[in-house]
Protein backbone atom coordinates (compact mmCIF):
# COMPACT_ATOMS: atom_id res chain seq x y z
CA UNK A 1 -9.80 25.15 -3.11
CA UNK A 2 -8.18 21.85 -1.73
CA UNK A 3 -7.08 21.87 1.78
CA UNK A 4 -3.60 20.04 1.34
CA UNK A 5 -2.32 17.64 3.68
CA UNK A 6 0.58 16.62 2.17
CA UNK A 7 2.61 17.71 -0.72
CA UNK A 8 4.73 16.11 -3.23
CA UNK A 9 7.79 17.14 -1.26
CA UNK A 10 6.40 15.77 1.98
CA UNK A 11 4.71 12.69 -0.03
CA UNK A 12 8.24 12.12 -1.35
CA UNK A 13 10.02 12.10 2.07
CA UNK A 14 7.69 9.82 3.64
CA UNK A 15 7.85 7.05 0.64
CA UNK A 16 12.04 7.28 1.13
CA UNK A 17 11.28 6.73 4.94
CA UNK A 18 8.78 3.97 4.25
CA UNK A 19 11.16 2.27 2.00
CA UNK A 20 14.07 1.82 4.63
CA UNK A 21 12.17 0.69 7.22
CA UNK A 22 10.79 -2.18 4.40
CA UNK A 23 14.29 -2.74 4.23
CA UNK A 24 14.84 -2.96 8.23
CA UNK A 25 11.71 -5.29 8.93
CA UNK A 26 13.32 -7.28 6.05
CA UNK A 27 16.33 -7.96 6.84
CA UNK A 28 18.16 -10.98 5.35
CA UNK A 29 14.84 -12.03 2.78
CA UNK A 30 14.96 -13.43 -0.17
CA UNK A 31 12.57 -11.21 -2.12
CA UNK A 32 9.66 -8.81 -1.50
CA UNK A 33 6.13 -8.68 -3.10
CA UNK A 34 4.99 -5.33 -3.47
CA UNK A 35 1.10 -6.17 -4.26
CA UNK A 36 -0.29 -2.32 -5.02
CA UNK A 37 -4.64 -1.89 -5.02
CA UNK A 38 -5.10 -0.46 -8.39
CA UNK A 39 -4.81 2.41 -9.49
CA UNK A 40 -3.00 4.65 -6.63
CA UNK A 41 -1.39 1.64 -4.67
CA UNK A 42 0.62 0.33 -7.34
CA UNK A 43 2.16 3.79 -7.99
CA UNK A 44 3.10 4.08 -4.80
CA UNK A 45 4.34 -0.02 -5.00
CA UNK A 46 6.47 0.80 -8.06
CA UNK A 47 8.01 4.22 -6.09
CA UNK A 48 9.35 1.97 -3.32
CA UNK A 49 10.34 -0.72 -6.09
CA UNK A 50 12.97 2.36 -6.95
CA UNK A 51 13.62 3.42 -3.58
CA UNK A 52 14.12 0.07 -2.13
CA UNK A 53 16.26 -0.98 -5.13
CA UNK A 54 19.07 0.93 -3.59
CA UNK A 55 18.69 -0.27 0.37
CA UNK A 56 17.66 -3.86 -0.05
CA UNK A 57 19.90 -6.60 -1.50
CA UNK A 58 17.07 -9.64 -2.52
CA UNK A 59 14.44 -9.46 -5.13
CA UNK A 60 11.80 -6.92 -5.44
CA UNK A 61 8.40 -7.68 -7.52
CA UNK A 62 5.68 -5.36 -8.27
CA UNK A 63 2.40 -6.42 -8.92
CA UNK A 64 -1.72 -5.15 -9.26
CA UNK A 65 -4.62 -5.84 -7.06
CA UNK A 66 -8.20 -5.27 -8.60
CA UNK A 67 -10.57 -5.30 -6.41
CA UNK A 68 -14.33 -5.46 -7.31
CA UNK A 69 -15.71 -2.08 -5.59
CA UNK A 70 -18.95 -2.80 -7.29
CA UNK A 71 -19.39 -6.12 -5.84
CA UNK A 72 -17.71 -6.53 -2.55
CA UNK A 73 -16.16 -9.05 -1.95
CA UNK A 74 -16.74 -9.16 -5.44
CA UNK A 75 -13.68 -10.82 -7.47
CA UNK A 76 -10.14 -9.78 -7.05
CA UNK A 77 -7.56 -9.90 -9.60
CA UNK A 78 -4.10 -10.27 -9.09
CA UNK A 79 -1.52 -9.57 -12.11
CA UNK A 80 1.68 -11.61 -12.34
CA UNK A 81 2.51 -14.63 -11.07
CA UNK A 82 -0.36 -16.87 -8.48
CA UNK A 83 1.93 -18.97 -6.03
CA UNK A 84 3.15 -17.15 -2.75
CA UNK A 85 4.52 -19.79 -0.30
CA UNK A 86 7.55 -18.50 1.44
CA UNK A 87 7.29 -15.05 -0.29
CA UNK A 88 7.41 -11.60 1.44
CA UNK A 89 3.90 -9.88 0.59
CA UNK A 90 3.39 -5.81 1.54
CA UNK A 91 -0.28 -4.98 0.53
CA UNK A 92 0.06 -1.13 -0.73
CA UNK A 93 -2.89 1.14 -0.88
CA UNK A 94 -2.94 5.14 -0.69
CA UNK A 95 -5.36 5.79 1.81
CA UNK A 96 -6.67 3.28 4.50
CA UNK A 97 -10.06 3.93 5.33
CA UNK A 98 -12.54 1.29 7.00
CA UNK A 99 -9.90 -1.22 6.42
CA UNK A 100 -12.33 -2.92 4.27
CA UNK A 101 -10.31 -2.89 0.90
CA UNK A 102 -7.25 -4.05 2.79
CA UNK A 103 -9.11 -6.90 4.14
CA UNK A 104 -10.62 -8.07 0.55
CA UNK A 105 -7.21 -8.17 -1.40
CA UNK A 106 -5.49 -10.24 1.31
CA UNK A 107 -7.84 -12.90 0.37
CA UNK A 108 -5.61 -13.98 -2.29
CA UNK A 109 -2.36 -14.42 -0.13
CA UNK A 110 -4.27 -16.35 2.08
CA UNK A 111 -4.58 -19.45 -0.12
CA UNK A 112 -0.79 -20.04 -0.49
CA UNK A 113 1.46 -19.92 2.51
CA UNK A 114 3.58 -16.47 2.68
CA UNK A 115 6.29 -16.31 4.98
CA UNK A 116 5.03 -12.70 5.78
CA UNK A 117 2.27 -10.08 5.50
CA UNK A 118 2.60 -6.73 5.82
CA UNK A 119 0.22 -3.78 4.73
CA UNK A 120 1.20 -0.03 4.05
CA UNK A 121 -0.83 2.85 3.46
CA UNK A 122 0.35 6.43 2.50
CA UNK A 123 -2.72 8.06 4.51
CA UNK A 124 -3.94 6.12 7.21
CA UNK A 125 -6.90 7.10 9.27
CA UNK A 126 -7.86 6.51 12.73
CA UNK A 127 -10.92 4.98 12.44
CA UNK A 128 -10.92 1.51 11.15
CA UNK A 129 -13.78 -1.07 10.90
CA UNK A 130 -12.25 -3.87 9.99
CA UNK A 131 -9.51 -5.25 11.85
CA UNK A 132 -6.79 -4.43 9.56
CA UNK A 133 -3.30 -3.37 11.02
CA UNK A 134 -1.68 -1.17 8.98
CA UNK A 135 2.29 -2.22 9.64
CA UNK A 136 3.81 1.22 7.45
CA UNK A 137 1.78 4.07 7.86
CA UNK A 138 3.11 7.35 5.96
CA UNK A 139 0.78 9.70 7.49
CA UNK A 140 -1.86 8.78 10.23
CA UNK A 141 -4.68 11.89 10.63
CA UNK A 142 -7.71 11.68 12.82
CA UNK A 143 -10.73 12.57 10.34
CA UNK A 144 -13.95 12.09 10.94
CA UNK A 145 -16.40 9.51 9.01
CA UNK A 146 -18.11 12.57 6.74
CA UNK A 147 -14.64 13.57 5.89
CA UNK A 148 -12.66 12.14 2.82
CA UNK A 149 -8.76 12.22 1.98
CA UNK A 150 -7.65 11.93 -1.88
CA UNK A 151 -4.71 11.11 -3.22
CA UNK A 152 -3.63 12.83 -6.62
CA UNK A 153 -1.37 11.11 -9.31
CA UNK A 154 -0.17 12.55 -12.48
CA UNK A 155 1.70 10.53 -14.98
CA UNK A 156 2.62 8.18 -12.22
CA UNK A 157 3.54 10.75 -9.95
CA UNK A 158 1.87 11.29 -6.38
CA UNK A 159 1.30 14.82 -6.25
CA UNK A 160 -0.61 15.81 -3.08
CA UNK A 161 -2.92 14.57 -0.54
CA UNK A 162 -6.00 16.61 0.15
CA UNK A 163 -8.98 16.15 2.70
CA UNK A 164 -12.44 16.84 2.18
């Protein structure tokens, strides 16, 4: 039996709430970057992609971050395009843990010159690391570091949290 933390209905409410205040913080830019960590972050990237299509008035690109689990910092692979001076990035991931993940696929942003960085994380746990800020938190929980959180997705749907 999973012990639920959040349910689609919930998981839903949050992601509309996340996506205006994307559009507050954002105010008068040009275009966002949604950069989602493969596989669960760029569901939830391309969910705000909808949500913020109605709210925000510029541009608003989705793309994948791989990042090497095997090998960290092993290589990290970014889909679409490779320049980001002056661009909006928001690093998406569905549970921040250590921060460690969130640190490795900044690397990428770092070489260019973005006008912004911003991180979000669905789950995001109290005990961090790294020094990673997470700027849009969904849910924050207190766990502690024997406990894990999941996030479920079914044909690109985010149906539940659960901790474990």
């Amino acid at each position: 039996m999973k012990n639920y933390i959040l349910t689609k209905e919930k998981i839903d409410k949050i992601l509309r709430r996340m996506a205006f205040e994307i559009a507050e913080r954002n105010t008068g830019e040009d275009q966002i970057l949604l950069a989602g960590i493969r596989e669960n972050g760029v569901v939830i990237a391309q969910k705000l992609k909808q949500l913020l299509s109605g709210t925000f008035k510029g541009k608003i690109e989705v793309m994948d971050i791989v990042v090497d689990d095997k090998r960290r910092p092993g290589k990290i692979t970014l889909s679409g395009r490779k320049n980001f001076d002056n661009a909006v990035v928001i690093v998406v991931d569905d549970v921040a843990n250590s921060g460690k993940t969130m640190l490795y696929a900044l690397k990428p942003f770092l070489q260019d010159q973005p006008k912004k960085i911003q991180t979000l994380a669905l789950v995001d746990r109290t005990h961090k690391t790294f020094p990673v800020h997470t700027d849009y938190v969904g849910y924050a929980v207190a766990t502690t570091l024997q406990e894990h959180i999941f996030v479920e997705v079914e044909n690109e749907i985010i149906t539940g949290a659960w901790l474990e």
